[in-house]
Protein backbone atom coordinates (compact mmCIF):
# COMPACT_ATOMS: atom_id res chain seq x y z
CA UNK A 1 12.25 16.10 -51.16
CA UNK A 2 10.77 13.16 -50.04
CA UNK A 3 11.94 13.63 -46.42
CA UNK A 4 10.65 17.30 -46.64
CA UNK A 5 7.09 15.76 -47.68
CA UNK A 6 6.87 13.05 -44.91
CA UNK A 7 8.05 15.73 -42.26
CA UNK A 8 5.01 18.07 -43.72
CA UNK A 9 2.85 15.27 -43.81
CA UNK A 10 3.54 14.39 -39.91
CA UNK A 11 2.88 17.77 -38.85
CA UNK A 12 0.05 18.24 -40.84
CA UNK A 13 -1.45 15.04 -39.10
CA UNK A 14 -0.26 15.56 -35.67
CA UNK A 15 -1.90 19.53 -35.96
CA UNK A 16 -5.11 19.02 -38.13
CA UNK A 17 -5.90 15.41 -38.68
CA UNK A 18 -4.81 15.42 -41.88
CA UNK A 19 -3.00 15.10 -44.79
CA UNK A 20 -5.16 16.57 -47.63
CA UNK A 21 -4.01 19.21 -50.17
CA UNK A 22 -5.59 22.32 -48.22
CA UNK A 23 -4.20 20.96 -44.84
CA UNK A 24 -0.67 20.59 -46.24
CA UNK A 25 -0.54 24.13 -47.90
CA UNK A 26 -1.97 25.53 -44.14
CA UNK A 27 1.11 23.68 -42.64
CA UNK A 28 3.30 24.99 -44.73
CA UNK A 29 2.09 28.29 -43.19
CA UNK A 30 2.44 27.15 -39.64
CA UNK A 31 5.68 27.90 -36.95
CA UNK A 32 8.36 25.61 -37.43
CA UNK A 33 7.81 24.41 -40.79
CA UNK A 34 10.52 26.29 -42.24
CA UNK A 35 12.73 25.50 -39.71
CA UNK A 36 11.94 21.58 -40.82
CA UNK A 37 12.61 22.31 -44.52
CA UNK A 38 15.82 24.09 -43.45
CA UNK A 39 16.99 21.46 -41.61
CA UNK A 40 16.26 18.98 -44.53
CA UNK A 41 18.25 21.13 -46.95
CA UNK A 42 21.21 21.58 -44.40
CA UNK A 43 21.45 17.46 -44.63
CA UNK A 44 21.24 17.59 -48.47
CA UNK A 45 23.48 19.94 -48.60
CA UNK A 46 26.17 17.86 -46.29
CA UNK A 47 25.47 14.62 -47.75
CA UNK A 48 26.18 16.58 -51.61
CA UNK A 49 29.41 17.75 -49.44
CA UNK A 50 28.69 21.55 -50.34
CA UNK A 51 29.64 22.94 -45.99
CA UNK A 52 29.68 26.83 -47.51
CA UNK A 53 25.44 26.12 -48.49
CA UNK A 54 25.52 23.89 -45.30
CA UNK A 55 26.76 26.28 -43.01
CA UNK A 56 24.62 29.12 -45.04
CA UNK A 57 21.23 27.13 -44.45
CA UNK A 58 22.23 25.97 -40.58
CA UNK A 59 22.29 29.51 -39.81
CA UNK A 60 19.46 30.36 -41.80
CA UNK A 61 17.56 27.92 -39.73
CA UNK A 62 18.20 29.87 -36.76
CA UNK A 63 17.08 33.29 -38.57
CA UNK A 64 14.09 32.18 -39.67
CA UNK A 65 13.23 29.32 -37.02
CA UNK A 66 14.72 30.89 -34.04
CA UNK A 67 16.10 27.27 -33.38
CA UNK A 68 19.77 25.77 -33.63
CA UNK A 69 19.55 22.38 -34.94
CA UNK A 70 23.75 21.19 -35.06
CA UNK A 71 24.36 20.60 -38.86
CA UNK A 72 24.83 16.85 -38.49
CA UNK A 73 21.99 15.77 -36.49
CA UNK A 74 20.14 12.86 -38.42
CA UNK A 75 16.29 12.46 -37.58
CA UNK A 76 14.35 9.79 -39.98
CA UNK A 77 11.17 10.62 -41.83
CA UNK A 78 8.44 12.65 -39.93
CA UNK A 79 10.70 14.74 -38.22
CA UNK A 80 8.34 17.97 -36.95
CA UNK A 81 8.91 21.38 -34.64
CA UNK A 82 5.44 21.61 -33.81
CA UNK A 83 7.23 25.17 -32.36
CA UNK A 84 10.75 25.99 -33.63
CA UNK A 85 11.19 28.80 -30.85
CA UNK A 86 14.20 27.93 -28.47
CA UNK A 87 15.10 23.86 -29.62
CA UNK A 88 18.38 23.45 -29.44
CA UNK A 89 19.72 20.06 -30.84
CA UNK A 90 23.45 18.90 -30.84
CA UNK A 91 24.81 18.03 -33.80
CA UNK A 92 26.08 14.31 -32.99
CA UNK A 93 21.94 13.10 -32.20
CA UNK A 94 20.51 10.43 -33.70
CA UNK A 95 16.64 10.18 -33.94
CA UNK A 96 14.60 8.07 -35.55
CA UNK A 97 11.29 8.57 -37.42
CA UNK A 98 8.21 10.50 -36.52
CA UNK A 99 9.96 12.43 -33.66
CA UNK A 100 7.57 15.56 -32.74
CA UNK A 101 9.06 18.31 -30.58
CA UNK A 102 7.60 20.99 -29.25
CA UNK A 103 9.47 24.71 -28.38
CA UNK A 104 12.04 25.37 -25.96
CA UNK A 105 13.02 21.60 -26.35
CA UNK A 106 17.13 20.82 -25.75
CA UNK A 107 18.98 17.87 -26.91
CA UNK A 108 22.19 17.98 -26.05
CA UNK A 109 25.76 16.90 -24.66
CA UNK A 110 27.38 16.36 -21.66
CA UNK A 111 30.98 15.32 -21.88
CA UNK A 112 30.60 14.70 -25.47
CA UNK A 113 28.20 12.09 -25.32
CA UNK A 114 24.50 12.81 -26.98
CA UNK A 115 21.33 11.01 -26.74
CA UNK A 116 19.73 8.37 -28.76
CA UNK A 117 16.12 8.94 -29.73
CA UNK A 118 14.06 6.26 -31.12
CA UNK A 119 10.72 6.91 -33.39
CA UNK A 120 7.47 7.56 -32.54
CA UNK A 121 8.49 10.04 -29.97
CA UNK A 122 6.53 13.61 -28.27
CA UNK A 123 9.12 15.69 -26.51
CA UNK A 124 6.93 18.28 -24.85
CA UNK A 125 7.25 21.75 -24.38
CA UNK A 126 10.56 22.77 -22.27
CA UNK A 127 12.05 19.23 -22.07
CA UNK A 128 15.97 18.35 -21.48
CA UNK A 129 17.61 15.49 -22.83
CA UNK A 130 21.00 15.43 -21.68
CA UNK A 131 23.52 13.23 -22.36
CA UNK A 132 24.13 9.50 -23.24
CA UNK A 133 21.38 8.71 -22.68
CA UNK A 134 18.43 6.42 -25.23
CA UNK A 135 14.95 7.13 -25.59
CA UNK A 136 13.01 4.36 -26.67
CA UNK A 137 10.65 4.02 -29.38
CA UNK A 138 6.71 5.32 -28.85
CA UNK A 139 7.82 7.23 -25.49
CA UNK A 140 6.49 10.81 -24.42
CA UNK A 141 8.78 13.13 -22.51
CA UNK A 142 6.22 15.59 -20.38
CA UNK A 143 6.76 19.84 -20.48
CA UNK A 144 9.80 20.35 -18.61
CA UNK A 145 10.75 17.31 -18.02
CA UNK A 146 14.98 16.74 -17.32
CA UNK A 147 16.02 13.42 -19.17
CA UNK A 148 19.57 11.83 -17.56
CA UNK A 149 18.61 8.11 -17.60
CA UNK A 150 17.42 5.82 -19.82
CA UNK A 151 14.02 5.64 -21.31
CA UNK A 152 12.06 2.39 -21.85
CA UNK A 153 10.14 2.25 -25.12
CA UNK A 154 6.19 3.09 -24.23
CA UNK A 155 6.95 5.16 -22.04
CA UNK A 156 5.97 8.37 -20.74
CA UNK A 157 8.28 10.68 -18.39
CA UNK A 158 8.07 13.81 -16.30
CA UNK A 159 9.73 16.00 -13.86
CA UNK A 160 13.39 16.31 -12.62
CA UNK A 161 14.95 14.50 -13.16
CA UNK A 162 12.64 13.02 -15.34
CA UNK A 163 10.75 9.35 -14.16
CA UNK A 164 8.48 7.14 -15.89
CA UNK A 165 4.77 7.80 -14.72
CA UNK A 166 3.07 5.15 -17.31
CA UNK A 167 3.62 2.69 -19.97
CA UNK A 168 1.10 2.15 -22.29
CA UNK A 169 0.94 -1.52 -21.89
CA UNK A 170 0.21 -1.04 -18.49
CA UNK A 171 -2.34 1.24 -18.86
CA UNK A 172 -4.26 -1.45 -21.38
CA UNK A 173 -3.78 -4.19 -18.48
CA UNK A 174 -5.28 -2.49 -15.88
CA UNK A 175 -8.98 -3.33 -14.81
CA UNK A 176 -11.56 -1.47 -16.21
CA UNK A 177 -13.18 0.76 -13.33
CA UNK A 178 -16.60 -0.71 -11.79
CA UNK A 179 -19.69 0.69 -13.39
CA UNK A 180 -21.25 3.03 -11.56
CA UNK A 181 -24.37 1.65 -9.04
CA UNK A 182 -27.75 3.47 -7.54
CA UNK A 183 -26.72 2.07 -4.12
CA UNK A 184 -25.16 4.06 -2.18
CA UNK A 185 -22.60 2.94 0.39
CA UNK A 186 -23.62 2.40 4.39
CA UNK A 187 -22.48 5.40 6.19
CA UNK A 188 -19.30 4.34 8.07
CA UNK A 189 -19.18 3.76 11.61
């Protein structure tokens, strides 16, 4: 339960701004949410070693979430499907805490060997993480992005194959930009 409540809590903040009482019971509401909750049940249900309600809620999931999450993925606290539509998430990941994805998101395999997410993550919209691969804490993985190598933490990644655009401490080290003059420039020659 208490994983259920920090995932609600997450998506309630990253969606309204918010955690209050009316903001949580909207969320609740939203797409994706029950897809979270039946995730968190599927891992209750295989850590109590009950695989008949496992495998009953895993498939549920992709009833009522129109996702497949594998039935042992582990995500920490603050796991949210901002959209549940289309993710598809091996079974053998590991992610840490507050990972938000977005629809149409894959996680998966390639020659048995699944990726590594770290917390504080955004996987945007149509993203592909593939393989052994380790995304590092407080990174952002842009719409459509193809993920084969290695992420740094703080960083942010697009295209295909995906390749880091910024990191966030370089963005706070670069110089400010000149204030703005009434001079205007000679006219080149």
């Amino acid at each position: 339960m208490q994983l259920i409540a920090a995932d609600v809590r997450q998506k309630a903040t990253w969606c309204y701004g918010n955690a209050q009482p009316p903001t949580i019971l909207k969320t609740l509401a939203t797409d994706g949410t029950a897809a979270m909750i039946l995730y968190r049940c599927t891992q209750a249900a295989r850590v109590h070693r009950m695989p008949v309600v496992e495998m009953l809620l895993n498939k549920a999931t992709n009833l009522v979430g129109g996702c497949v999450i594998g039935r042992g993925a582990d995500f920490g606290p603050g796991f949210v499907l901002i959209h549940s539509d289309g993710v598809v998430i091996n079974g053998n990941v590991r992610g840490g805490s507050n990972v938000l994805i977005e629809h149409q998101v894959t996680i998966g395999a390639d020659r048995r060997q699944t990726p590594v997410l770290g917390s504080d993550l955004f996987i945007g919209a149509g993203a592909k993480i593939i393989g052994a691969v380790t995304v590092g804490d407080g990174s952002r993985v842009g719409a459509n992005a193809v993920v084969v190598h290695d992420v740094a933490p703080n960083t942010t990644v697009v295209g295909i194959p995906a390749r880091p655009v910024q990191r966030r401490e370089d963005r706070a080290a670069q110089p400010a930009a000149r204030p703005a003059t009434d001079e205007t420039p000679p006219p080149r020659s």
